[in-house]
Protein backbone atom coordinates (compact mmCIF):
# COMPACT_ATOMS: atom_id res chain seq x y z
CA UNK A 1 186.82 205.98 190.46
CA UNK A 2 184.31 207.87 192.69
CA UNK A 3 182.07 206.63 195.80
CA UNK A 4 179.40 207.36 197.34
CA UNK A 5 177.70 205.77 200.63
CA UNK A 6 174.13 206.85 201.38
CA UNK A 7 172.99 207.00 205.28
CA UNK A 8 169.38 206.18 204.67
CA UNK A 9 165.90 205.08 206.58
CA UNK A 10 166.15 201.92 208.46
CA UNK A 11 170.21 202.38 209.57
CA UNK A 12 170.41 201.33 206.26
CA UNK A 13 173.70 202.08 203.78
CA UNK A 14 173.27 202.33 200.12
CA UNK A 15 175.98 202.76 197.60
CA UNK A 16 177.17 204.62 194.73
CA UNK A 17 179.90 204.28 192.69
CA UNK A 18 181.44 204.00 189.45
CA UNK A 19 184.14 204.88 186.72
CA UNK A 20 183.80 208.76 186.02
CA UNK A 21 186.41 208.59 183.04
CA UNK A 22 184.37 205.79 181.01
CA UNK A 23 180.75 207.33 182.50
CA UNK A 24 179.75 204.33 183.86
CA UNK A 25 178.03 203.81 186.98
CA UNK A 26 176.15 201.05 189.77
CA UNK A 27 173.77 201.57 192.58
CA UNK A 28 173.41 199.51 195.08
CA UNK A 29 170.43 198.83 197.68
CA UNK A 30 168.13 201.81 197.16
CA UNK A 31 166.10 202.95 199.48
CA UNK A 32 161.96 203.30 198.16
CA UNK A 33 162.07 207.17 197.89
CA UNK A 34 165.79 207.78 197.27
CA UNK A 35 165.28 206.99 193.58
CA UNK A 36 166.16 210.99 192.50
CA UNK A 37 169.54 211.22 194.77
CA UNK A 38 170.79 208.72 192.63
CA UNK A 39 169.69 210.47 189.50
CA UNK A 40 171.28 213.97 190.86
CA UNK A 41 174.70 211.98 191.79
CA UNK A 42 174.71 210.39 188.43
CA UNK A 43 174.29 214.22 186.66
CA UNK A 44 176.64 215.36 188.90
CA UNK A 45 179.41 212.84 188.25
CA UNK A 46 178.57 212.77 184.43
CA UNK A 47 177.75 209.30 184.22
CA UNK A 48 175.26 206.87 183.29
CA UNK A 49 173.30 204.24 185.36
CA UNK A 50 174.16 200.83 184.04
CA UNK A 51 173.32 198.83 186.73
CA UNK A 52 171.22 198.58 190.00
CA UNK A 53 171.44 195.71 192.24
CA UNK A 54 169.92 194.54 195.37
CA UNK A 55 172.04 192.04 197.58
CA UNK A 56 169.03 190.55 197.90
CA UNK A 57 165.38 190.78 198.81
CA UNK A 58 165.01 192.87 201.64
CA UNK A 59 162.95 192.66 204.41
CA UNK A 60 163.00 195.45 206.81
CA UNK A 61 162.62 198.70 203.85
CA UNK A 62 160.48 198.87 200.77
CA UNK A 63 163.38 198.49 197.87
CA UNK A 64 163.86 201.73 195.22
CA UNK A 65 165.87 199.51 192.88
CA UNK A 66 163.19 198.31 190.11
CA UNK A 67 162.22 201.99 190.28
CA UNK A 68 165.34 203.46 189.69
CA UNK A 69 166.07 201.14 186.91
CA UNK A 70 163.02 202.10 185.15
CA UNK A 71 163.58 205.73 186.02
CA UNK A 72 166.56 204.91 183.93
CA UNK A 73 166.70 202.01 181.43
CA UNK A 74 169.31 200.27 183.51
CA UNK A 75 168.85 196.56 184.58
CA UNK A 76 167.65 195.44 187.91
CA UNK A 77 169.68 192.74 189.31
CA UNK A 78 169.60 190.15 191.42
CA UNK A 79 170.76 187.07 192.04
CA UNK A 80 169.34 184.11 190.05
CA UNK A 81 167.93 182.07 193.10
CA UNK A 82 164.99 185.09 192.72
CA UNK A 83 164.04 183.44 189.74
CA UNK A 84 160.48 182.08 190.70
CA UNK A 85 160.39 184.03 193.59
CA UNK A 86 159.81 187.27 192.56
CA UNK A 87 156.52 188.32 189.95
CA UNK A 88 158.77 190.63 187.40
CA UNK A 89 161.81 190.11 185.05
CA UNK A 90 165.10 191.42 186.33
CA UNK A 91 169.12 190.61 185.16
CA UNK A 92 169.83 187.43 186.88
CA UNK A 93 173.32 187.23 188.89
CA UNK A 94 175.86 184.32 188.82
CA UNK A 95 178.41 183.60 191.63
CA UNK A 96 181.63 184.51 189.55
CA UNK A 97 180.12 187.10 187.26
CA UNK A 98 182.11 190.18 186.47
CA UNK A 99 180.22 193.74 185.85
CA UNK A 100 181.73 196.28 183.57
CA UNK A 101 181.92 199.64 184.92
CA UNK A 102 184.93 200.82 182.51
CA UNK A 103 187.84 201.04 184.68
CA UNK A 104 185.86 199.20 187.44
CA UNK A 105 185.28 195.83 187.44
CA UNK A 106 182.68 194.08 190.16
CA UNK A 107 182.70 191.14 191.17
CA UNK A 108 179.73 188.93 192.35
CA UNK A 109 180.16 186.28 194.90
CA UNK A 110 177.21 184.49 195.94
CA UNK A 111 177.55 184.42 200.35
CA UNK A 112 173.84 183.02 201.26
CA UNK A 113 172.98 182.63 204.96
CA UNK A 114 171.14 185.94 205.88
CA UNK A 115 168.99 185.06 202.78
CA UNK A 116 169.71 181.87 200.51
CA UNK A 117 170.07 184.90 197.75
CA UNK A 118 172.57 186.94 199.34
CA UNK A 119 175.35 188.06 197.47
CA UNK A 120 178.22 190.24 198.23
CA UNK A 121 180.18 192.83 195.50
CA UNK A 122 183.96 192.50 195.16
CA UNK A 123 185.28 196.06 193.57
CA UNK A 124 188.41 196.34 192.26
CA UNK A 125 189.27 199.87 190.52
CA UNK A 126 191.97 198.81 187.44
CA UNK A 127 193.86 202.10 187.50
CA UNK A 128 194.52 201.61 190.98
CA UNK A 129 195.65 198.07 190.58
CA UNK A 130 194.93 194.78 189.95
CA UNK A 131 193.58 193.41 193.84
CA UNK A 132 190.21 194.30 194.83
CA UNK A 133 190.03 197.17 197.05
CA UNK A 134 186.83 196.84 199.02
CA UNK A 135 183.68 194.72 199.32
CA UNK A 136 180.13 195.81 199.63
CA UNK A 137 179.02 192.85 202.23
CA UNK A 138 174.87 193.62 202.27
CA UNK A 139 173.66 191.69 205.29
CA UNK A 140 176.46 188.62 205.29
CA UNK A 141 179.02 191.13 207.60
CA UNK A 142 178.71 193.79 209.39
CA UNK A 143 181.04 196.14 211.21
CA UNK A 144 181.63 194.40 214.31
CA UNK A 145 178.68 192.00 213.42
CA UNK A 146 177.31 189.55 211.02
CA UNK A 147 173.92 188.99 209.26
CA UNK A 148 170.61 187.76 211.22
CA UNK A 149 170.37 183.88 209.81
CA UNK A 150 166.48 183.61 211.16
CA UNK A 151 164.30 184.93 208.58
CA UNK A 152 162.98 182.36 206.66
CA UNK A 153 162.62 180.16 209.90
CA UNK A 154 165.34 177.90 208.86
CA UNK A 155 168.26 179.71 211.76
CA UNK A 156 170.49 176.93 212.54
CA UNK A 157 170.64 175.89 208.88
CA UNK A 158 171.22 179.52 207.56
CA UNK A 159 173.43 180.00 210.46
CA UNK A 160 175.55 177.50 208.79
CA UNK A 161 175.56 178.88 205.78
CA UNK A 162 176.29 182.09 206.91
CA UNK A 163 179.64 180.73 208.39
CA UNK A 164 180.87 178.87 205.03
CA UNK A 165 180.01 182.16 203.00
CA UNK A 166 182.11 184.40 205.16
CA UNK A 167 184.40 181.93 206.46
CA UNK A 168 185.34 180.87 202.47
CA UNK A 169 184.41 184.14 200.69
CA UNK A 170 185.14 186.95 202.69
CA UNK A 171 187.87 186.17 205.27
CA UNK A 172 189.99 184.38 202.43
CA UNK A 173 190.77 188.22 200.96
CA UNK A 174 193.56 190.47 201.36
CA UNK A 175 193.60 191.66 205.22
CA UNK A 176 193.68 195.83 203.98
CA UNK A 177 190.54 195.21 201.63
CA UNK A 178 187.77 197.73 202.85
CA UNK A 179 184.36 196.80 203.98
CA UNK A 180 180.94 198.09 202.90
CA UNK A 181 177.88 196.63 204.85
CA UNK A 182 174.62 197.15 204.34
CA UNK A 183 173.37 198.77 207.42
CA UNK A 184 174.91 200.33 210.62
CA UNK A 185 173.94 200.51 214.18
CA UNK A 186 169.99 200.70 214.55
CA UNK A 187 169.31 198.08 212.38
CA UNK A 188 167.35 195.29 213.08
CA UNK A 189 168.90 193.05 210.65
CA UNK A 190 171.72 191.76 213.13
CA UNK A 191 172.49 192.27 216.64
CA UNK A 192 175.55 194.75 218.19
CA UNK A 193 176.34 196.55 214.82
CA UNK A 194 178.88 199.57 214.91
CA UNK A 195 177.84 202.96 214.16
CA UNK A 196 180.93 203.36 212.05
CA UNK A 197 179.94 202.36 208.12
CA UNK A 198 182.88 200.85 206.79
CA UNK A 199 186.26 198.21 208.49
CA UNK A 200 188.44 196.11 207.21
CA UNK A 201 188.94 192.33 206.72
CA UNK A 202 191.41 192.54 208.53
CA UNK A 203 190.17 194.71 211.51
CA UNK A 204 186.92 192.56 211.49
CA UNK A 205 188.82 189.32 211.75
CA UNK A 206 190.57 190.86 215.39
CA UNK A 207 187.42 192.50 216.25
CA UNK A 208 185.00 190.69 215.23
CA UNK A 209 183.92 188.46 218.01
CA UNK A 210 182.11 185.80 215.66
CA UNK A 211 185.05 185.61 213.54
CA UNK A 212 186.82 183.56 215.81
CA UNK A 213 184.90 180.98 216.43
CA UNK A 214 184.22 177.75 214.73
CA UNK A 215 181.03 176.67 213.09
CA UNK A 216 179.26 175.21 216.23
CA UNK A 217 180.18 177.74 218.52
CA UNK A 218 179.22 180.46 216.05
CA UNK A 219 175.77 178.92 214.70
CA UNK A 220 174.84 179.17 218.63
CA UNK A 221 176.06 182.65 219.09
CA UNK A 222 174.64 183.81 216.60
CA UNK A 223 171.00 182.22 217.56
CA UNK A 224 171.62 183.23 220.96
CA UNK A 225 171.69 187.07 219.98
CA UNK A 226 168.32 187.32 217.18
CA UNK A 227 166.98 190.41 217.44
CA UNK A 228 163.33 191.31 217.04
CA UNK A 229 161.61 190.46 213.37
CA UNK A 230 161.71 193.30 211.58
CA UNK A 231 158.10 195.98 211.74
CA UNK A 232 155.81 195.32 208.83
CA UNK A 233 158.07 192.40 207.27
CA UNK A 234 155.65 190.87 205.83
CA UNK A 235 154.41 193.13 203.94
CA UNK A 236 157.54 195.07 202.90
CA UNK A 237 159.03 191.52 201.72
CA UNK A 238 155.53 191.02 199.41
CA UNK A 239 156.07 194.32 198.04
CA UNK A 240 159.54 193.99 196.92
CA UNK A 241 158.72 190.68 195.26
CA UNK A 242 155.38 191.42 193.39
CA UNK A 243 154.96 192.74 190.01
């Protein structure tokens, strides 16, 4: 298996990653104007694109994932909520479903409460073993953190959501599996993120100071700490849905 993590615009983190012995490969989160890295990682490794997914619709950077997948002939994906929401065809995702990468199989599990179309990746490399070894979380955890619940203007309820998803999708796996968010400190998307890009369940459940708490005490800590709406959002989120 290889890996990749891309420090992009925005404290953003976009991934790479794949199965070099079967040539098979899945980005995740692309940056607008990171398309070609991707491209030049691919030729490096000697693999194909088969996938590129979103975690969901962002709203603080102009996606590169449609472009990339027409660069390439892989399919977008995103979850299926975005059916109706978004002008343009794309792979719809499932909670549950499993994405070949040849020896790596991914996992999607559908954690809404940043967005109601959130989803998270559970990777598990088969050579390796049989128990997933990390989790790309997109905006539902952070390091030392957890997703902003506000922007739809629906907080308290996505708030609550937010605590089921990681509460009965994330913090029920193996303490040692490794964490992947989707942005690091800088972002706007949550408030007190680390600067380091990756943790552990396990370190995140000690750490962590939402993890602890239960659902009414963490719905108003995390409305109590909403950072500013991210610049242009707006327009970035009408971009990334039209045609």
């Amino acid at each position: 298996m290889f890996f990749r993590q891309l420090s992009t615009k925005e404290s953003s983190l976009s991934y790479f990653f794949g199965c070099g012995t079967k040539g098979r490969s899945m980005a995740v989160d692309v940056v607008a104007g990171d398309e070609e890295w991707f491209i030049a990682e691919a030729l490096k490794a000697g693999v194909s694109i088969d996938y590129v997914v979103d975690t969901h619709v962002h709203a603080d950077h102009y996606s590169g994932g449609r472009k990339l997948a027409e660069m390439t002939g892989a399919p977008y994906c995103l979850h299926e909520l975005d059916r109706g929401i978004v002008g343009f065809d794309f792979e719809p995702l499932a909670d549950g479903r499993i994405l070949d990468l040849g020896n790596v199989e991914v996992e999607v599990l559908h954690t809404p409460g940043h967005t109601p179309d959130s989803i998270c990746l559970l990777v598990t490399d088969r050579r390796r073993g049989g128990d997933p070894w990390f989790v790309l979380t997109g905006d539902t955890l952070f390091v030392g953190s957890i997703g902003r619940p506000d922007l739809l203007g629906k907080e308290r309820e996505m708030a609550g959501q937010l605590h089921h998803s990681i509460h009965s999708r994330l913090l029920s796996l193996a303490p040692e599996t490794e964490i992947f968010p989707g942005h690091q400190a800088g972002s706007v998307c949550g408030a007190g993120l680390s600067g380091k890009p990756s943790s552990t369940i396990g370190f995140e459940k000690r750490w962590n100071p939402g993890l602890a708490m239960g659902r009414k005490e963490f719905i108003e800590h995390l409305l109590g700490k909403i950072p500013p709406r991210p610049a242009e959002m707006s327009r970035i989120v009408a971009a990334n849905i039209s045609k």
